[in-house]
Structures are given as C-alpha cells and as structure tokens.
Protein backbone atom coordinates (compact mmCIF):
# COMPACT_ATOMS: atom_id res chain seq x y z
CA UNK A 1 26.04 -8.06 -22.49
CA UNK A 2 22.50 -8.19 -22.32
CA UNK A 3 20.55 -6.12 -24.86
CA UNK A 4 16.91 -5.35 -25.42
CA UNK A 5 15.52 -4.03 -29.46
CA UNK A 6 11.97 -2.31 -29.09
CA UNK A 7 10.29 -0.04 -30.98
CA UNK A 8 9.88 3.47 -29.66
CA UNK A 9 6.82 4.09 -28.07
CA UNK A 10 5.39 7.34 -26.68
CA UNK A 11 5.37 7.77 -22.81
CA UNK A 12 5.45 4.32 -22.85
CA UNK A 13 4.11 2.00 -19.55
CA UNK A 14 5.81 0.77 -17.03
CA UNK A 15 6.91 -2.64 -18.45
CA UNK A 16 8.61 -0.66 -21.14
CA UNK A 17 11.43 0.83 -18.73
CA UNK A 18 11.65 -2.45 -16.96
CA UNK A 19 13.22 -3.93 -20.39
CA UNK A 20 15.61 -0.54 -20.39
CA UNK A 21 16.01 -1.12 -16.44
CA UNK A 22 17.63 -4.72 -17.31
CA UNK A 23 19.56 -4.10 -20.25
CA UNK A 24 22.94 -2.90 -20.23
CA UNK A 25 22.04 -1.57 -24.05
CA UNK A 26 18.84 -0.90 -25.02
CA UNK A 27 18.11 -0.61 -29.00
CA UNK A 28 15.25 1.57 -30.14
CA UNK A 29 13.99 -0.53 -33.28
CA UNK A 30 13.42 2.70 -35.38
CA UNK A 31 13.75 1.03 -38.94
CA UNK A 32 10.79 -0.96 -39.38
CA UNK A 33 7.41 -0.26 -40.72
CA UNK A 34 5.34 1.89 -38.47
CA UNK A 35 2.47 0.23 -37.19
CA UNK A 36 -0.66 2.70 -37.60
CA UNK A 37 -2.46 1.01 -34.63
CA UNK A 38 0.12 0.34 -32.17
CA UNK A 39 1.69 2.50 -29.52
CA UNK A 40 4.12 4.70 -31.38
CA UNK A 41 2.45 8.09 -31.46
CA UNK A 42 -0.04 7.42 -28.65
CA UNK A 43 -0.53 5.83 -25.23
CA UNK A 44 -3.04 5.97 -22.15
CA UNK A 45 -3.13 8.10 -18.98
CA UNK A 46 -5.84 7.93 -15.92
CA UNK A 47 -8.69 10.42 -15.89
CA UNK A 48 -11.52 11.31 -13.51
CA UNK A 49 -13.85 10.01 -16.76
CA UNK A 50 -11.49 6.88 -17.50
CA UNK A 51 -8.79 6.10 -19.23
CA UNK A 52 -8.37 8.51 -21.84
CA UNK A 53 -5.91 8.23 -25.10
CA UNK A 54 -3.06 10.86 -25.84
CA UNK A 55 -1.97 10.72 -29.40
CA UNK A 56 0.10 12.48 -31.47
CA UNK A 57 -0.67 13.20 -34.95
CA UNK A 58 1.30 12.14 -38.06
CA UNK A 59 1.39 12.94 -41.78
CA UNK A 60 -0.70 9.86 -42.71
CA UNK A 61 -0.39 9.72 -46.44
CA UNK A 62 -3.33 7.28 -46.90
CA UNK A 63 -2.93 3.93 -46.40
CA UNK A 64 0.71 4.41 -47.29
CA UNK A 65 1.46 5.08 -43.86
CA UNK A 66 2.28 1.69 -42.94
CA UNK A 67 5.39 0.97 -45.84
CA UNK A 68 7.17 4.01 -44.37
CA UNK A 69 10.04 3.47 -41.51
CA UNK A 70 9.28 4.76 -38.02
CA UNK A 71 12.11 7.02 -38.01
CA UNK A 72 10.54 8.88 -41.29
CA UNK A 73 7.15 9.49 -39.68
CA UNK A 74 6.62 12.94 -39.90
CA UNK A 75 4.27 14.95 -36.70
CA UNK A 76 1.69 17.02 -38.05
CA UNK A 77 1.40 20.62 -36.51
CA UNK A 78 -1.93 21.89 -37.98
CA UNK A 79 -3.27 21.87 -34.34
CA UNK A 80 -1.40 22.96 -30.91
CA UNK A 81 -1.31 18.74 -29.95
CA UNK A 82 1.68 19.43 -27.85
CA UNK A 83 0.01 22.20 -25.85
CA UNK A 84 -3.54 19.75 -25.50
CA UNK A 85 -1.81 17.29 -24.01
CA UNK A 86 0.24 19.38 -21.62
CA UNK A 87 -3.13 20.60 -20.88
CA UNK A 88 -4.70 16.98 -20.37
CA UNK A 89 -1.91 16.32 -17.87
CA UNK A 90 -2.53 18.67 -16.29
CA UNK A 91 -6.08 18.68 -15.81
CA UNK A 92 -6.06 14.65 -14.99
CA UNK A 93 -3.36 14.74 -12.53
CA UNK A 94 -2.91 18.54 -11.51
CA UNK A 95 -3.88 17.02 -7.80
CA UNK A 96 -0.99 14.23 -7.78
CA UNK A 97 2.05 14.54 -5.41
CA UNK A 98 4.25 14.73 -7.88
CA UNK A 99 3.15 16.32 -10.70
CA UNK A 100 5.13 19.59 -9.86
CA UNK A 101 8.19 18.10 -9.82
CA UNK A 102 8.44 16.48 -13.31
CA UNK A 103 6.27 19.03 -15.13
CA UNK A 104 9.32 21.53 -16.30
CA UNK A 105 11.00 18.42 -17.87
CA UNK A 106 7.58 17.10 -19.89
CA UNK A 107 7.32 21.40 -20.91
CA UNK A 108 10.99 21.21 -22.33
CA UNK A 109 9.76 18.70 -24.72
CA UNK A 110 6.39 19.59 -25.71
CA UNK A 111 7.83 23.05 -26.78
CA UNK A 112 10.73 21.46 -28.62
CA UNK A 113 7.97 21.43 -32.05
CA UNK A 114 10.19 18.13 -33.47
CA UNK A 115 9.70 17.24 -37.16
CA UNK A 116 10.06 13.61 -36.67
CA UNK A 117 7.84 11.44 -34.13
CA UNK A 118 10.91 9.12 -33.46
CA UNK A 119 12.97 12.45 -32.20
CA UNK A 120 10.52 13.21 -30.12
CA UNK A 121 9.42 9.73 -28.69
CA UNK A 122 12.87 8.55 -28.13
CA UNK A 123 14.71 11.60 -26.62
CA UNK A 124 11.42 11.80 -23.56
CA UNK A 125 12.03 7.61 -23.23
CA UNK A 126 15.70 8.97 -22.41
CA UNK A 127 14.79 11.72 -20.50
CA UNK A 128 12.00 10.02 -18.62
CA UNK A 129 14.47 6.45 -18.29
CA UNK A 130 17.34 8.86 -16.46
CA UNK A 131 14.44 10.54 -14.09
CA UNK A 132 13.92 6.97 -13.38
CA UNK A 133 17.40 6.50 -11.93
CA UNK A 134 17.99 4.31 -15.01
CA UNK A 135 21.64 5.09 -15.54
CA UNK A 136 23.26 2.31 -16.49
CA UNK A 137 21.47 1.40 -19.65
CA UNK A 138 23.04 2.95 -23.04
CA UNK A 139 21.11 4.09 -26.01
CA UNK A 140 21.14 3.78 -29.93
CA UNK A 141 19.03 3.48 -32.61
CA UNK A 142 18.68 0.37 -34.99
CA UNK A 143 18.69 3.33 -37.97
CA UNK A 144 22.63 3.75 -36.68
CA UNK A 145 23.72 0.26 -37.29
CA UNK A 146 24.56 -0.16 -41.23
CA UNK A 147 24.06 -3.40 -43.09
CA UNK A 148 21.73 -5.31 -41.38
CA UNK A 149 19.06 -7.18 -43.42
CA UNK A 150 17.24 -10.69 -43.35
CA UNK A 151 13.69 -10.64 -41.44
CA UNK A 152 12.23 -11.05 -38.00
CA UNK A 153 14.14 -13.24 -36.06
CA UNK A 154 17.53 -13.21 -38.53
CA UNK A 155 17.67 -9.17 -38.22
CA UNK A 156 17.20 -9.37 -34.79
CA UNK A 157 20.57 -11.54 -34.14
CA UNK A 158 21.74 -9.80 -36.99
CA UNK A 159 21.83 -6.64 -34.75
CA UNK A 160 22.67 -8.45 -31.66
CA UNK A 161 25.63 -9.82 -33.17
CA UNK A 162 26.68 -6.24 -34.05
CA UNK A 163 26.75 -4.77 -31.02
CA UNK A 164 28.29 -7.48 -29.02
CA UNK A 165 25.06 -8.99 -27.28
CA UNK A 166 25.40 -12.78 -25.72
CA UNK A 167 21.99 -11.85 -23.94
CA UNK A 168 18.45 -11.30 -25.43
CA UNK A 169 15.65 -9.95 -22.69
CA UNK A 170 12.20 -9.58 -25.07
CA UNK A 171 8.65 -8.98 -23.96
CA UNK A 172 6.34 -12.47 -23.82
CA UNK A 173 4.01 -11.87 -26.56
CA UNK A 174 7.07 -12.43 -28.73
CA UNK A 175 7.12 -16.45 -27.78
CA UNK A 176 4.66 -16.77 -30.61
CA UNK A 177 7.26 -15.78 -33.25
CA UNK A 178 10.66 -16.17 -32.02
CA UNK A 179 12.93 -19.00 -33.90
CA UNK A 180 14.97 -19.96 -30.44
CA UNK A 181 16.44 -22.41 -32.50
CA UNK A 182 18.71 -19.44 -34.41
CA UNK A 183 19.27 -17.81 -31.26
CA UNK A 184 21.03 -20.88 -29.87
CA UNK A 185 22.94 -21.46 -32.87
CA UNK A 186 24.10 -17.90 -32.61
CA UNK A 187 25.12 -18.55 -28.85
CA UNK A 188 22.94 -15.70 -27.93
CA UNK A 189 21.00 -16.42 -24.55
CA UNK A 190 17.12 -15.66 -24.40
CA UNK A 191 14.97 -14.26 -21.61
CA UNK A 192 11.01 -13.58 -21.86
CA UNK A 193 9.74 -10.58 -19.38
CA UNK A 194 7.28 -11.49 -16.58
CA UNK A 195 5.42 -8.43 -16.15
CA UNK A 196 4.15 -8.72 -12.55
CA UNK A 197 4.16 -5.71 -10.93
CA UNK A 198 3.06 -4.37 -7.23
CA UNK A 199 0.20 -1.84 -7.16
CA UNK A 200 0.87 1.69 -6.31
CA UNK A 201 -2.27 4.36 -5.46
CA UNK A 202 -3.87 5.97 -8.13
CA UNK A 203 -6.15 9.01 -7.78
CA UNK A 204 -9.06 7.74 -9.91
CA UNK A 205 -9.93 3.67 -8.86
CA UNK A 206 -9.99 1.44 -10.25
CA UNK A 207 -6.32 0.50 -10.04
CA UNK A 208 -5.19 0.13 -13.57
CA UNK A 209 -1.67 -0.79 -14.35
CA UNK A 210 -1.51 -0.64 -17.82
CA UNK A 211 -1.39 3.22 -18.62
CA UNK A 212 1.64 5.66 -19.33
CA UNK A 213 5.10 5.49 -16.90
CA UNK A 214 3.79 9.28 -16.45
CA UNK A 215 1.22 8.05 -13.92
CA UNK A 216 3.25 6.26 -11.60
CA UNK A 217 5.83 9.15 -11.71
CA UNK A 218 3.44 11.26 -10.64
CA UNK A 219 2.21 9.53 -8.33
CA UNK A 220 5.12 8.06 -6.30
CA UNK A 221 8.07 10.14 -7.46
CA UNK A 222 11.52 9.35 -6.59
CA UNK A 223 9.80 6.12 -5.37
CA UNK A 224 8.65 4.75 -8.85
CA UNK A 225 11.80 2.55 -9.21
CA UNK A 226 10.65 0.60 -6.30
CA UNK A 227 7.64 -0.31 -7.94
CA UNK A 228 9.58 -2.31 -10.88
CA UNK A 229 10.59 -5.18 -7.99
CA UNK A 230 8.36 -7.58 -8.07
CA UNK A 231 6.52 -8.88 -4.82
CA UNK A 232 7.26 -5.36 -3.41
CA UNK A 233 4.23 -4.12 -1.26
C-alpha cells in the first residue's frame, strides 16, 4: 500500500494533490508542532498586481505558538477573514472560466466559521482532492493513530507500520533528512516526488506554477487532472 504523511496545508498547490493523487492513503500529519512560517494557515493565488498571500489568522499566543500541535491551532474571528478572501477570489479571478463552477463549494466552507484551522484546512483538501476526481485515495489524521512516538524518521515508520504501508511517496526536500537506512530495515519502499509539471494559461503572465490548486481549477476545470501528467502539452 503506498502511503503519503503531510502536514495540512491551506488550498495547498498543485504538487500537494499529486502526493494524494498517488497514494492509496494519504495521512494528514496533524500532531506536530505548527510551523508559524510555513504553509498551514496561508498560501498564494495570482493577481492582476502579483502574487498576493491569503492567510488565515490564528490565536498566536506569543512566541508560544510554535510548541502547540497543529490540530490545537485555534482561527481567530475578530475580523470577517473568511468573507476577505472569498472576496479576493473573487476579485482576482472573477474573469476565469471556471470560477462559477467551483465557487458554491469554496462558499460552503468559508461560512462553516470552524474553531480549529486543521478542521478547516483538511476537510477543503478533501473537498477540493474529490473535485479533482481524486477518489481513490483514503483519508485520516496522524492525531487518530494512538501510541506512536520516537522522532522524525522513527515516527514516520512508526505510523507507516500502523496502517499497513510497504510504500513511502515523500516530497524531495525531505532527501536532506530522511534515514533510508531505517526505512529499509523496516521493508518499507521509498519514493521522492519529481515535481515537473506542464504549463496551463493563466490570466495574469507571467506563468507561475507555484500558487494555490485554486488557480488551475479555475482555470482549466474538469481538465486540471490532466495537468498532473507529466510531459502533457
């Protein structure tokens, strides 16, 4: 069974859902510490001006933040964030093909008012996965699986081992860390993603591939999952 552990990310980009795409189960790493600069609460969509960030806020408790679990992060609500970035959406990409079609579904969450930013962030990867045609894959949380300790490389066979996994897929960056040594040992198989991906139009050049999945829904449709091959034109 080949199995993928990430951490949740919101609207994440399109190499994200190419790691659910692959995986038969796809683990959202939701018990480790939340990373105050990384992509959990925010991520990038294509403006008219740019690039432009979307982030949601969180209670940040000082710089306390970072010893609390992702899946304890609370959303802050002192400001309509959910309605400013429907808003942003649709100002940056009321013109796109698509837009239309997958705006009711992107409404049904912002107006869901979740407590917790790992709710929120990993019920739209779901929703957004499925829209996809991403069927296949199953879901769960690391927070499910009881009794798994040890650190980095251990937990992550740790959790592997639990759910039955012979296969590992992991994103590149991860080479730099990775004891493949323990992986063998545990007769788990490892695979690195090569994140080469065709182009697909954009409505503001340059072409920028490294922004939300939203984007290339928007702008393709029922055609993104096309755009995960690679060498497609």
């Amino acid at each position: 069974m080949k199995a993928v552990i990430l951490q949740p990310s919101y609207i994440p980009w399109r190499g994200y859902f190419d790691q659910i795409r692959k995986a038969d189960l796809f683990i959202f790493y939701d018990d480790v510490q939340y990373d105050k600069h990384g992509w959990r609460n925010r991520n990038q969509i294509k403006t008219s001006q740019g690039k432009q960030w979307l982030t949601i806020p969180v209670h940040s408790r000082g710089a306390q933040i970072e010893k609390i679990s992702i899946n304890d992060i609370h959303i802050v609500y002192d400001q309509p964030w959910n309605l400013d970035h429907l808003k942003t959406l649709h100002f940056a990409y009321n013109k796109a093909p698509y837009f239309k079609k997958y705006l009711p579904l992107l409404e049904q969450f912002y107006y869901r008012n979740d407590e917790f930013l790992a709710d929120f962030t990993i019920e739209l990867t779901i929703a957004l996965a499925r829209e996809l045609g991403i069927d296949h894959t199953r879901f769960i949380r690391s927070s499910e699986l009881e009794g798994i300790d040890g650190q980095k490389t251990e937990r992550l066979i740790q959790i592997l081992k639990r759910v039955g996994a012979t296969h590992y897929i992991s994103g590149p960056s991860a080479r730099d860390y990775i004891e493949t040594d323990k992986f063998t040992a545990a007769h788990i198989t490892l695979e690195y993603m090569a994140y080469e991906y065709p182009e697909y139009p954009q409505l503001y050049p340059p072409y920028d591939p490294m922004v939300s999945i939203l984007d290339l829904m928007f702008m393709v449709g029922p055609d993104a999952a096309q755009y995960f091959e690679m060498g497609k034109q």
